[in-house]
Protein backbone atom coordinates (compact mmCIF):
# COMPACT_ATOMS: atom_id res chain seq x y z
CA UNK A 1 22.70 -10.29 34.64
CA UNK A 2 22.99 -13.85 33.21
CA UNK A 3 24.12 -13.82 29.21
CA UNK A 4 23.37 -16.76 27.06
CA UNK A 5 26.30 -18.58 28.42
CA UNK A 6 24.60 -18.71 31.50
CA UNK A 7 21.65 -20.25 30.49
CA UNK A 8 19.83 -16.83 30.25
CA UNK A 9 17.13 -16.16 27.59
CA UNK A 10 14.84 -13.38 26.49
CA UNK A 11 10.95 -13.91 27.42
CA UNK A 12 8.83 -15.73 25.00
CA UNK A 13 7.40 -13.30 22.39
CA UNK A 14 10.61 -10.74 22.78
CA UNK A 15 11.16 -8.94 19.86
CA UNK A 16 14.69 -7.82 18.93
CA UNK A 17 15.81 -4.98 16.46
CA UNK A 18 16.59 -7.64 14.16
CA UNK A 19 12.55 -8.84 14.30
CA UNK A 20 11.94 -4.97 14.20
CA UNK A 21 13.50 -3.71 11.34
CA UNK A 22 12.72 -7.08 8.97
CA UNK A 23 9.44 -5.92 9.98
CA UNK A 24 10.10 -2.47 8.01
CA UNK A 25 11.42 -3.96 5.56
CA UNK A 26 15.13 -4.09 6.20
CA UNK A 27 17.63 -6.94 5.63
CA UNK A 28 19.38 -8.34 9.03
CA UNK A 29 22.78 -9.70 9.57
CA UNK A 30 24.90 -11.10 12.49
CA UNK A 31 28.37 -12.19 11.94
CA UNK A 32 30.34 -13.24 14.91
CA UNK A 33 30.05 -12.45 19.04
CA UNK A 34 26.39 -11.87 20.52
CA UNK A 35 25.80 -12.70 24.31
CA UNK A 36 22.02 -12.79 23.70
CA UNK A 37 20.80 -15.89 23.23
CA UNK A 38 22.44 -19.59 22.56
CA UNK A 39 19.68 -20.35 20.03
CA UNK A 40 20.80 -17.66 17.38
CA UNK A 41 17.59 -17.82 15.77
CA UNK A 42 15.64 -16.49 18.03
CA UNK A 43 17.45 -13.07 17.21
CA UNK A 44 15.32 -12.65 14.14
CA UNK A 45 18.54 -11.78 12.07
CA UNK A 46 17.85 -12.77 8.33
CA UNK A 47 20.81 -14.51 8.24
CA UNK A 48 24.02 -15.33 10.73
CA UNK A 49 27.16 -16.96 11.33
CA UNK A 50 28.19 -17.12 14.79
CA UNK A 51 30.86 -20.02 13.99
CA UNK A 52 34.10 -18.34 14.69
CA UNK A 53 34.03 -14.88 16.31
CA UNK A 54 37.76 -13.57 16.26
CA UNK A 55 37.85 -10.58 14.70
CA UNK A 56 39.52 -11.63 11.14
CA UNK A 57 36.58 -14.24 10.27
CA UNK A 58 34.45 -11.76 10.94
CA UNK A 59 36.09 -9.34 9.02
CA UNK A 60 36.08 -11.67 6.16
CA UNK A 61 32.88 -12.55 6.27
CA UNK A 62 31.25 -8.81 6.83
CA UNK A 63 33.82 -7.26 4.10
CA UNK A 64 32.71 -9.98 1.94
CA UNK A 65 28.78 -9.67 2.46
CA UNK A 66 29.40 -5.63 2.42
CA UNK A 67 30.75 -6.08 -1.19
CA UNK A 68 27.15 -7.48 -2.15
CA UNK A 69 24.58 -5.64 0.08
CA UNK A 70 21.47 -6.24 -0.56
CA UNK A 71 19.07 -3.04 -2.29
CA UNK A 72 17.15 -2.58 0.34
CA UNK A 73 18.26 -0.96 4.02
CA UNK A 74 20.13 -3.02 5.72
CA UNK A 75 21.79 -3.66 9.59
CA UNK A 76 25.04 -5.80 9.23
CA UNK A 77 26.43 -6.91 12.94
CA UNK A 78 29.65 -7.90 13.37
CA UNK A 79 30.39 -9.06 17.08
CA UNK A 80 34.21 -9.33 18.12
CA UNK A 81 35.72 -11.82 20.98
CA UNK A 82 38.89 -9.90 20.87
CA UNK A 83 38.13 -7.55 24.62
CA UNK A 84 37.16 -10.72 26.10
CA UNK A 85 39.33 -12.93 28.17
CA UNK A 86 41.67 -15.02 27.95
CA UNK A 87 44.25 -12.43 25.44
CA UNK A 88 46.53 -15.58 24.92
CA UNK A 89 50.14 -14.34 23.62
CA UNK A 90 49.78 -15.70 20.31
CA UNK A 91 46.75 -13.54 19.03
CA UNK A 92 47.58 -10.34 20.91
CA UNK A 93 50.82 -8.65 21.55
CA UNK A 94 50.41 -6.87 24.99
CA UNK A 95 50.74 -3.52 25.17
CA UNK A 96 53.78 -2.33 27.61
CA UNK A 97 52.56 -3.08 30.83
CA UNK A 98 54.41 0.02 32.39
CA UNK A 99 52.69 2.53 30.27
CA UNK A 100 49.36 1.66 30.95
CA UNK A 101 47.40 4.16 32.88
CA UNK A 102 45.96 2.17 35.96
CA UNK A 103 42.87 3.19 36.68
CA UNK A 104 41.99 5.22 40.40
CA UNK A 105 39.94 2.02 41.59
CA UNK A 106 42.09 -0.63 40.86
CA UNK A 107 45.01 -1.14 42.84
CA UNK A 108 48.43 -0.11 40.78
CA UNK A 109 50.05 -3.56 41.08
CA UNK A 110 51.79 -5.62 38.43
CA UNK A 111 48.76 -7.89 37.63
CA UNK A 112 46.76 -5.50 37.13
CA UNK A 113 48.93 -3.69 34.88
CA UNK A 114 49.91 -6.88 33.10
CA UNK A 115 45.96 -7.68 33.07
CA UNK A 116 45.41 -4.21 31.26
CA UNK A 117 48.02 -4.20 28.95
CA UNK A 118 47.02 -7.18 27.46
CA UNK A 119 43.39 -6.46 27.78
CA UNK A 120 44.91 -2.99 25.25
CA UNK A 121 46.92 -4.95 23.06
CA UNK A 122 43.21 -6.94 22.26
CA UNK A 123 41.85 -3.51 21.75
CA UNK A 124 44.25 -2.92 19.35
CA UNK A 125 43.81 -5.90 17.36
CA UNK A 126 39.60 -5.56 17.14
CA UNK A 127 40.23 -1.77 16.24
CA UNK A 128 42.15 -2.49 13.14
CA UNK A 129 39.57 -5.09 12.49
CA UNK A 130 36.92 -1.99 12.89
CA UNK A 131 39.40 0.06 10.11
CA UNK A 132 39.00 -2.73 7.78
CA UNK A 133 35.09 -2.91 7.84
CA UNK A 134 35.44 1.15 7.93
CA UNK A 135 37.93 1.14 4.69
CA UNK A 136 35.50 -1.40 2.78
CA UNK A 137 32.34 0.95 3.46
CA UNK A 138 34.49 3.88 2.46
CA UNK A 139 35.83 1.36 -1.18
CA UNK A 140 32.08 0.38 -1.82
CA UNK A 141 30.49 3.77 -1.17
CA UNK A 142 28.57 2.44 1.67
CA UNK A 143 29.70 5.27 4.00
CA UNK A 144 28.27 7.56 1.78
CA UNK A 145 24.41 6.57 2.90
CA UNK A 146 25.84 3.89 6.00
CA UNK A 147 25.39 4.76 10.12
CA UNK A 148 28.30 2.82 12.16
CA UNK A 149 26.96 1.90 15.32
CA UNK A 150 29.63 1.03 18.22
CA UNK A 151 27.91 -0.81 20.99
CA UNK A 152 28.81 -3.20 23.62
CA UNK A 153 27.91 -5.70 25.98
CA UNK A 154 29.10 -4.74 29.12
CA UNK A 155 32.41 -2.48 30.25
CA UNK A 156 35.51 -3.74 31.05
CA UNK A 157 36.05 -6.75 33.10
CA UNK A 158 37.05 -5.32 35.74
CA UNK A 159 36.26 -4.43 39.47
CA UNK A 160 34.19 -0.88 39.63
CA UNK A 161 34.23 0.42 43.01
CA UNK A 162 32.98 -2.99 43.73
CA UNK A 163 33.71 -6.87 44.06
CA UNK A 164 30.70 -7.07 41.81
CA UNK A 165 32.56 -5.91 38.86
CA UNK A 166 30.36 -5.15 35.73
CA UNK A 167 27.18 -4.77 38.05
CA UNK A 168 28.16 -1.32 38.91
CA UNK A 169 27.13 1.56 36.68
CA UNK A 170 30.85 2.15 35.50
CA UNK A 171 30.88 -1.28 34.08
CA UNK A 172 27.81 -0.98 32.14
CA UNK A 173 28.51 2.42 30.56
């Protein structure tokens, strides 16, 4: 599967959306998390910061940049670390590990409940982060002519059915 922190890259010559839609005339932007590529660059965003990637930088810096769009379409990314390990106590507040639904292929032990809950309380943090960015298009009019695409890079990091963990179809859904 590799990702750019283990030393994979795209093929020579790969085109991303980013080189796609600059090539229709669109205006690209990357703030924060990608897992493509550790040469940035070779995204073919028109412009990108990939220097911090917790959520409120990149909130600050998308909110900021959505304030000035430029006239012509655009495709803003804004890439969160938040879901990823580690969830250390000081960013995230767990949620209650004994209300977490465990799910059927996992075994129902307290690490795994502890690992969840704080894997939720992360969730919670990037999805306020995703209200923000929502609230600005919504103050700036943008969600009047704006599509928000949710996408990620892989599902949970957690065992599917399998000791291969995200391999398995449920952890690339």
């Amino acid at each position: 599967m590799g990702l750019a922190h283990h030393g994979w890259e795209y093929r020579a010559g790969t085109r991303t959306l980013p080189h796609l839609l600059s090539e229709s005339g669109w205006y690209t932007a990357l703030f924060g998390m990608q897992h493509e590529t550790s040469y940035p660059p070779k995204l073919g965003f028109d412009e990108f910061d990939v220097s911090n990637s917790y959520c409120e930088y990149v909130v600050e810096q998308a909110t900021g940049w959505l304030t000035d769009p430029p006239s012509q379409p655009f495709l803003l990314t804004a890439g969160f670390f938040e879901t990823h390990r580690p969830y250390p106590r000081e960013r995230y507040e767990p949620a209650d590990a004994f209300g977490v639904t465990v799910p059927d292929y996992l075994p129902d032990t307290p690490d795994i409940r502890q690992d969840l809950a704080e894997f939720y309380g992360a969730i919670s943090v990037a999805d306020a982060a995703v209200g923000r960015l929502l609230d600005t298009l919504a103050q700036t009019g943008l969600d009047r002519t704006t599509w928000v695409v949710f996408m990620t890079d892989h599902g949970p990091a957690l065992p599917a059915r399998s000791p291969r963990s995200m391999t398995q179809a449920r952890g690339s859904r």
